[in-house]
Each structure stands twice: as C-alpha cells, then as structure tokens.
N, C-alpha and C. Protein backbone atom coordinates (compact mmCIF):
# COMPACT_ATOMS: atom_id res chain seq x y z
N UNK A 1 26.96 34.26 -17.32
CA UNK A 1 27.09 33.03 -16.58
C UNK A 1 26.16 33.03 -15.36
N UNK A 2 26.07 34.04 -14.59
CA UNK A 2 25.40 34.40 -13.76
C UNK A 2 24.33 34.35 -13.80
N UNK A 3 23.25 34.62 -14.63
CA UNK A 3 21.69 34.64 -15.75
C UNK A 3 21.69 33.01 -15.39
N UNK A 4 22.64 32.22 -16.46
CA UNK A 4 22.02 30.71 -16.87
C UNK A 4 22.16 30.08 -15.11
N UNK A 5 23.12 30.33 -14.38
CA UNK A 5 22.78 29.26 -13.06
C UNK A 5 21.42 29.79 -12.60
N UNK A 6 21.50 30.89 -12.14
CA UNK A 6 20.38 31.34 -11.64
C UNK A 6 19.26 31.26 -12.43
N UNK A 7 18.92 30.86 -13.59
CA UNK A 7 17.81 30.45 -14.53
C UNK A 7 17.86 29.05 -14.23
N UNK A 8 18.91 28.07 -14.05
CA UNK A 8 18.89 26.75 -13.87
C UNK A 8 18.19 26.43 -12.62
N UNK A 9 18.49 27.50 -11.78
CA UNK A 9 18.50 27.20 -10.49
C UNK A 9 17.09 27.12 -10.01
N UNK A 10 16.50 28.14 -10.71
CA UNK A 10 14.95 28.99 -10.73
C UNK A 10 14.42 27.65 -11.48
N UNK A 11 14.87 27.17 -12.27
CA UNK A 11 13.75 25.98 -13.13
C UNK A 11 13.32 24.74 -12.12
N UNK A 12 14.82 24.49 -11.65
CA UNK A 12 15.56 23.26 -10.87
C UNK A 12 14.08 22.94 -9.37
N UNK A 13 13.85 24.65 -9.14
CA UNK A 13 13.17 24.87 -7.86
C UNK A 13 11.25 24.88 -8.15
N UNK A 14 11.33 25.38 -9.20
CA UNK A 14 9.92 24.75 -10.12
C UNK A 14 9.39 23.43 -10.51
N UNK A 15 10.33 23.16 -10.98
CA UNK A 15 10.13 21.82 -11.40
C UNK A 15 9.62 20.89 -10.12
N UNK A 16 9.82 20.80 -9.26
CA UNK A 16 9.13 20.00 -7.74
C UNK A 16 9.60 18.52 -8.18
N UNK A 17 10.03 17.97 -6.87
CA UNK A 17 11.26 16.82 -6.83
C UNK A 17 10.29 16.00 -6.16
N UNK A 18 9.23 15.25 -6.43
CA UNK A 18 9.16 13.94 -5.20
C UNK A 18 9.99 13.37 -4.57
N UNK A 19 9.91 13.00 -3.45
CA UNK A 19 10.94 11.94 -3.11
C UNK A 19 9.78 10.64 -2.42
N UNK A 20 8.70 11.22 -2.55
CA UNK A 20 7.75 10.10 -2.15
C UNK A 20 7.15 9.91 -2.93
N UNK A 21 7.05 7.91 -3.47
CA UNK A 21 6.28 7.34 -4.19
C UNK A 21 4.87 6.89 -3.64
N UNK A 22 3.93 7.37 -4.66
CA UNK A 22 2.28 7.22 -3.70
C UNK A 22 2.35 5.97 -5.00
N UNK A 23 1.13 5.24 -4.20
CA UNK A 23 0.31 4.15 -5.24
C UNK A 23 -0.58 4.49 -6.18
N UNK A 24 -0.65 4.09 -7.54
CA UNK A 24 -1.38 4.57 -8.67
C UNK A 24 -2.91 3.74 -8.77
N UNK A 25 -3.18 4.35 -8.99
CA UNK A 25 -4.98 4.08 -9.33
C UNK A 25 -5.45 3.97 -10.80
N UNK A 26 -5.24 3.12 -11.19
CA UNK A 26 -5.41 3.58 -13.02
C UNK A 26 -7.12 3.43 -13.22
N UNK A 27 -7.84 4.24 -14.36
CA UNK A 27 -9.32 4.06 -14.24
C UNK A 27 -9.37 2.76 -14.55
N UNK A 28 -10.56 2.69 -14.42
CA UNK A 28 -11.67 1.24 -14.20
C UNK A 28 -11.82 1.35 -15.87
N UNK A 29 -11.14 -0.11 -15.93
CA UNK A 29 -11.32 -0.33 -18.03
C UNK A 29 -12.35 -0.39 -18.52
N UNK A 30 -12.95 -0.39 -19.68
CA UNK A 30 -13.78 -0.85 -20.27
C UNK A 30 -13.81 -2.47 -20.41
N UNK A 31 -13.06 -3.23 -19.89
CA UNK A 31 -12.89 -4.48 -19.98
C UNK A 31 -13.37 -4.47 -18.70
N UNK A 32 -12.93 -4.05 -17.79
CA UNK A 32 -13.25 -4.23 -16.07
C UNK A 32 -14.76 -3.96 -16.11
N UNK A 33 -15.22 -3.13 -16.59
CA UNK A 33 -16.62 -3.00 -16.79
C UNK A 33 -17.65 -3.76 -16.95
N UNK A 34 -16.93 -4.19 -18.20
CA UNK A 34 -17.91 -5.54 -18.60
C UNK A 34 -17.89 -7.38 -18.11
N UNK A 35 -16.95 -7.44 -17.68
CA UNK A 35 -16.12 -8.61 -16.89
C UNK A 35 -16.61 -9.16 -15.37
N UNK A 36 -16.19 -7.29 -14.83
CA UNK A 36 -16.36 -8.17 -13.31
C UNK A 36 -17.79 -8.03 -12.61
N UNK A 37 -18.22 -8.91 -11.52
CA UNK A 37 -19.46 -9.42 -11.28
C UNK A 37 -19.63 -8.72 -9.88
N UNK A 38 -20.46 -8.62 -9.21
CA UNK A 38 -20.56 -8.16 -7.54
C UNK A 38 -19.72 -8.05 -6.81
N UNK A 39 -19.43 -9.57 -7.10
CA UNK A 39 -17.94 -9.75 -5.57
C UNK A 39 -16.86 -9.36 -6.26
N UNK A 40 -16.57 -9.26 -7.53
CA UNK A 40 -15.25 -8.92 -7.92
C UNK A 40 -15.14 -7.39 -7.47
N UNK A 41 -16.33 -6.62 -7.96
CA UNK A 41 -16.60 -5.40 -7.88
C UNK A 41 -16.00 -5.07 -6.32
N UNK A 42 -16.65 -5.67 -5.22
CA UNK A 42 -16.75 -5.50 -3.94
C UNK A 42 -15.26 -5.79 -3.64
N UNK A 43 -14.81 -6.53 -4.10
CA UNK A 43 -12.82 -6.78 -4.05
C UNK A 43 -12.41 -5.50 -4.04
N UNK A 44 -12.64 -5.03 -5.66
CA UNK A 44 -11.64 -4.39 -6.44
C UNK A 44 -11.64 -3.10 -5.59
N UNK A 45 -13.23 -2.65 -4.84
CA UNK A 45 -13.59 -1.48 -3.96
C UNK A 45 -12.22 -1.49 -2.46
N UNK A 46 -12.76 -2.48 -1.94
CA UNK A 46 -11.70 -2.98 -0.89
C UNK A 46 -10.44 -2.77 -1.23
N UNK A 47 -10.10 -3.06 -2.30
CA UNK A 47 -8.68 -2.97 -2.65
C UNK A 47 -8.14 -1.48 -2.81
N UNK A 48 -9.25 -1.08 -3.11
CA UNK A 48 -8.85 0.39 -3.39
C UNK A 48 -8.51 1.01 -2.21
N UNK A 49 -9.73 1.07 -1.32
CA UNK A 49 -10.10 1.44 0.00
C UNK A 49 -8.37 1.46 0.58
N UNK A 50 -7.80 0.23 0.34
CA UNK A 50 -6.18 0.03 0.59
C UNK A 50 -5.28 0.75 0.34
N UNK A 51 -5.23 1.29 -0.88
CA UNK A 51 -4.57 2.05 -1.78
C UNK A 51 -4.62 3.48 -0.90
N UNK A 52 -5.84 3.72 -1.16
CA UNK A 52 -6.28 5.71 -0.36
C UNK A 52 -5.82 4.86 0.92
N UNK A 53 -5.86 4.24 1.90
CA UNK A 53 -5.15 4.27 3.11
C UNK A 53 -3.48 4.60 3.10
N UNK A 54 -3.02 3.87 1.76
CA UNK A 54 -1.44 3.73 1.81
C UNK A 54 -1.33 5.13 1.16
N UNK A 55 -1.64 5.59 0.61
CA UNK A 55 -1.53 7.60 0.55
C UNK A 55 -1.39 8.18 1.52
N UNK A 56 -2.67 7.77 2.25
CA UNK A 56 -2.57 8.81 3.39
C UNK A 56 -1.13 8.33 4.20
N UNK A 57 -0.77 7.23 4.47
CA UNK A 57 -0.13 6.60 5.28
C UNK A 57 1.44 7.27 4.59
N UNK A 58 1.46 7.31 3.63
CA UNK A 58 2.96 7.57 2.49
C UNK A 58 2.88 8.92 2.91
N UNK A 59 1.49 10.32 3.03
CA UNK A 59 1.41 11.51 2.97
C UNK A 59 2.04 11.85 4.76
N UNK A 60 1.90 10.89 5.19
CA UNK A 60 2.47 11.09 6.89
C UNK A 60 3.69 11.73 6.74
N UNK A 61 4.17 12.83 7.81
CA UNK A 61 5.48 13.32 8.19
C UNK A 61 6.26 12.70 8.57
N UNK A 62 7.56 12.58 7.52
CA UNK A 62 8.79 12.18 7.82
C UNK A 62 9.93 12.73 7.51
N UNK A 63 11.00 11.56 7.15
CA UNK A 63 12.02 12.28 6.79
C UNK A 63 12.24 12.81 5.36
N UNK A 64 11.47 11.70 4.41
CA UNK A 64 11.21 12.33 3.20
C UNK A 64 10.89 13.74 3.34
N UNK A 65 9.56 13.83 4.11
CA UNK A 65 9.08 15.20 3.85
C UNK A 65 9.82 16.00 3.80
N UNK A 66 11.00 16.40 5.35
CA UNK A 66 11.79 16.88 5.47
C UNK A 66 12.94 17.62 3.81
N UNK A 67 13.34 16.47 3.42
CA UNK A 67 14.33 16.26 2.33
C UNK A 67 13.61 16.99 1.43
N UNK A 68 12.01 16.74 0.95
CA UNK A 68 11.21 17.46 -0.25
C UNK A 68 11.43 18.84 0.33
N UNK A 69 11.33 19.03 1.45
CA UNK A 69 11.08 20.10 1.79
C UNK A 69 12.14 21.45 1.51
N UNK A 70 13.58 20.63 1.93
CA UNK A 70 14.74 21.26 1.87
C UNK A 70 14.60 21.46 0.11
N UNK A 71 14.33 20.32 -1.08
CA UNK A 71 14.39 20.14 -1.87
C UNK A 71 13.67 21.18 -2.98
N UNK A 72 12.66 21.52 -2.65
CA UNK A 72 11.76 22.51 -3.59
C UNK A 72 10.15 23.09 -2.61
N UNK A 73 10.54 22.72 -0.87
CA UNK A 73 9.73 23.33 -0.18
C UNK A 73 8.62 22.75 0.06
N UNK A 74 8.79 20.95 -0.64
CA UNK A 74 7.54 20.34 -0.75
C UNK A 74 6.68 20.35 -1.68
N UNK A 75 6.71 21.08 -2.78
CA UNK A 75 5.58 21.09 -3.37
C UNK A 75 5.70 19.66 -4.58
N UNK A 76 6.55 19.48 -4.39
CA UNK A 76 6.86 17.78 -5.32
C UNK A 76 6.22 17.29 -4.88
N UNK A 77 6.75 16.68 -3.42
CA UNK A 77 5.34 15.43 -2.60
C UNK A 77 3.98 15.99 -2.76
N UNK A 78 3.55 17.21 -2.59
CA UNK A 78 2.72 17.81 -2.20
C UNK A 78 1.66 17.76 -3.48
N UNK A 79 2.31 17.80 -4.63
CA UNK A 79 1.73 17.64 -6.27
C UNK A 79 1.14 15.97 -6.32
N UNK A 80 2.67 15.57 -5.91
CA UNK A 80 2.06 13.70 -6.17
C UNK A 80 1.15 13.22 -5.10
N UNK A 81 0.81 14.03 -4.04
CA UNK A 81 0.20 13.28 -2.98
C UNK A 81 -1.26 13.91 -4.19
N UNK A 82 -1.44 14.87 -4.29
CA UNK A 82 -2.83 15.68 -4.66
C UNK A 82 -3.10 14.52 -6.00
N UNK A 83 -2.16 14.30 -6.90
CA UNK A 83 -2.49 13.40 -7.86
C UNK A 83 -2.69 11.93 -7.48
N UNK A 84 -2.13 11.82 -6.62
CA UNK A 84 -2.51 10.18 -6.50
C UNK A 84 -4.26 10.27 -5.62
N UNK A 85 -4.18 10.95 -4.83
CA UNK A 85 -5.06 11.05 -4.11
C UNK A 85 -6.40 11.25 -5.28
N UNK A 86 -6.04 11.96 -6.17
CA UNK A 86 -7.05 12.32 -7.39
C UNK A 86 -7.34 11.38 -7.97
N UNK A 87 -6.53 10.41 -8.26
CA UNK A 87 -7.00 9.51 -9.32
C UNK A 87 -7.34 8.40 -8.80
N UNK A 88 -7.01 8.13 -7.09
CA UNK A 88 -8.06 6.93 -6.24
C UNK A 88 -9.27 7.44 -6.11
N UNK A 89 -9.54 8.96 -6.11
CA UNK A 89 -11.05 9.19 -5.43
C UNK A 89 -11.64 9.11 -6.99
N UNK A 90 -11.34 9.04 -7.96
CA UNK A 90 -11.46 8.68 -9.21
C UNK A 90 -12.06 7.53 -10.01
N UNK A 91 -10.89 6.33 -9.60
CA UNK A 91 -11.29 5.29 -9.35
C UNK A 91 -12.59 4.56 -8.89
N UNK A 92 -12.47 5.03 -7.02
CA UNK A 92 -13.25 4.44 -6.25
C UNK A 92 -14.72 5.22 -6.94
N UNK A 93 -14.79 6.17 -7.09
CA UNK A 93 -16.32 7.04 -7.73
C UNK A 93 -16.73 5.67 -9.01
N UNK A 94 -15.91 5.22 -9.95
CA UNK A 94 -16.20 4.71 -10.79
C UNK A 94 -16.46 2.91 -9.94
N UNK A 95 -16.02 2.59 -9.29
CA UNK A 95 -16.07 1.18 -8.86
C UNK A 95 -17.26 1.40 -8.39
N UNK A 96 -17.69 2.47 -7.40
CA UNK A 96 -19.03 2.83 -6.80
C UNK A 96 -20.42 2.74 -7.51
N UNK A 97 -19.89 2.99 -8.58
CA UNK A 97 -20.85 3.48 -9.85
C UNK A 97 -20.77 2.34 -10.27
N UNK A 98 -20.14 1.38 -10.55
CA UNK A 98 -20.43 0.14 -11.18
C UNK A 98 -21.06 -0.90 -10.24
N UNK A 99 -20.36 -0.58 -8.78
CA UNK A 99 -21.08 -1.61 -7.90
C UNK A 99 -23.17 -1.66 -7.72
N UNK A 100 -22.97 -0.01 -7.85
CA UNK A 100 -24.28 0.19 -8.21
C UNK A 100 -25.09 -0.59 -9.10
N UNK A 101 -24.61 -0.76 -10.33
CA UNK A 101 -25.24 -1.32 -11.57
C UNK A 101 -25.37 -2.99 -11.29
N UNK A 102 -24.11 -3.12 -11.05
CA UNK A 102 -23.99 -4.56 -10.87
C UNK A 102 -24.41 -5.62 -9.59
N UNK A 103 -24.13 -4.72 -8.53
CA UNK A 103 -24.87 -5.47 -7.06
C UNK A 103 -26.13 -5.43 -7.48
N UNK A 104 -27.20 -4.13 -7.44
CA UNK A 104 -28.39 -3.98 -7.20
C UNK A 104 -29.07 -4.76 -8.42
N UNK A 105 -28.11 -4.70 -9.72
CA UNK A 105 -29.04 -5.74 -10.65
C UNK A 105 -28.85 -7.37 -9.71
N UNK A 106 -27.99 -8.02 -9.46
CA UNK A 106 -27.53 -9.32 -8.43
C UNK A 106 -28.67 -9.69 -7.17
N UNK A 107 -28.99 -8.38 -6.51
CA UNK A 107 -30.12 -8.22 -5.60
C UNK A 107 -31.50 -8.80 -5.99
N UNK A 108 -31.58 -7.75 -7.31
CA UNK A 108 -32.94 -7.69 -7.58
C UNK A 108 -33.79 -9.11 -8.43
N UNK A 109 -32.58 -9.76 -8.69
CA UNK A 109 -32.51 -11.41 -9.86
C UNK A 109 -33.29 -12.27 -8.55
C-alpha cells in the first residue's frame, strides 16, 4: 500500500499542474499564406506582438505562481509558459517571413 501512494504521489509531482493559462499561437496556415495581403500581414504581426506581451504579462509573479509552486514547484507554469512562449516566437518568425515576401513584393509594384 505504501509503494502505490508513494508511486501515485511521485507521478502526481511529475506530471506538473498549470494553474496558469497562457495564449496559444497556432502556425500560420497554408491558407493564411496564400490569402493575406501586407496590411493583413502587418495586423496579424501586431496581433501577435499582443499575444507575447500577454505571456509575459500571465508569466508575472503571483498568486498562481505561488499555488504552482506549492503544487509541483512550478514546473507546470514553468513548461506552459516555455511552450506558449515557443510557439509565439514561432508564429511571429513565420508572419516575419511572410511579411517579407509580401510587403517588399507591395513596395516594389
């Protein structure tokens, strides 16, 4: 009996608990690709730009933290902050890369 809590317990403390929800970044579609034009591009950048602010802003010390902390020491928030944060700088690399294609062809017309 002793084995399975303490195996539960040991998983329970691995497993890492968020208690903070970050904002998701999903990649740039193949539809988004072909669709949007300069200024949409220049939006969708801005918008992002929003997103990585509200991370950092969600990654701020509080009481959540606190609670993750008591909870599995943090490394829950600490996983989802690294992933969200991953898949905006993700994102924004790809919006960058398209604004490229698409402004400078807009410029050069």
């Amino acid at each position: 009996m002793t084995k399975i809590v303490t195996l539960f317990s040991l998983m329970l403390l691995l497993s890492g608990c968020a208690f903070k929800q970050y904002p998701a970044s999903p990649p740039v579609s193949e539809v988004q690709q072909t669709t949007l034009d300069c200024p949409a591009v220049e939006k969708e950048i801005a918008s992002q730009q929003q997103v990585q602010r509200q991370i950092d802003k969600t990654g701020e010390f509080d009481g959540l933290t606190v609670l993750g902390f008591i909870g599995d020491f943090g490394i829950g928030n600490g996983v989802a902050k690294g992933l969200a944060q991953k898949h905006a700088d993700k994102r924004m690399n790809q919006l960058k890369l398209l604004e490229k294609s698409k402004c400078h062809l807009a410029m050069a017309s």
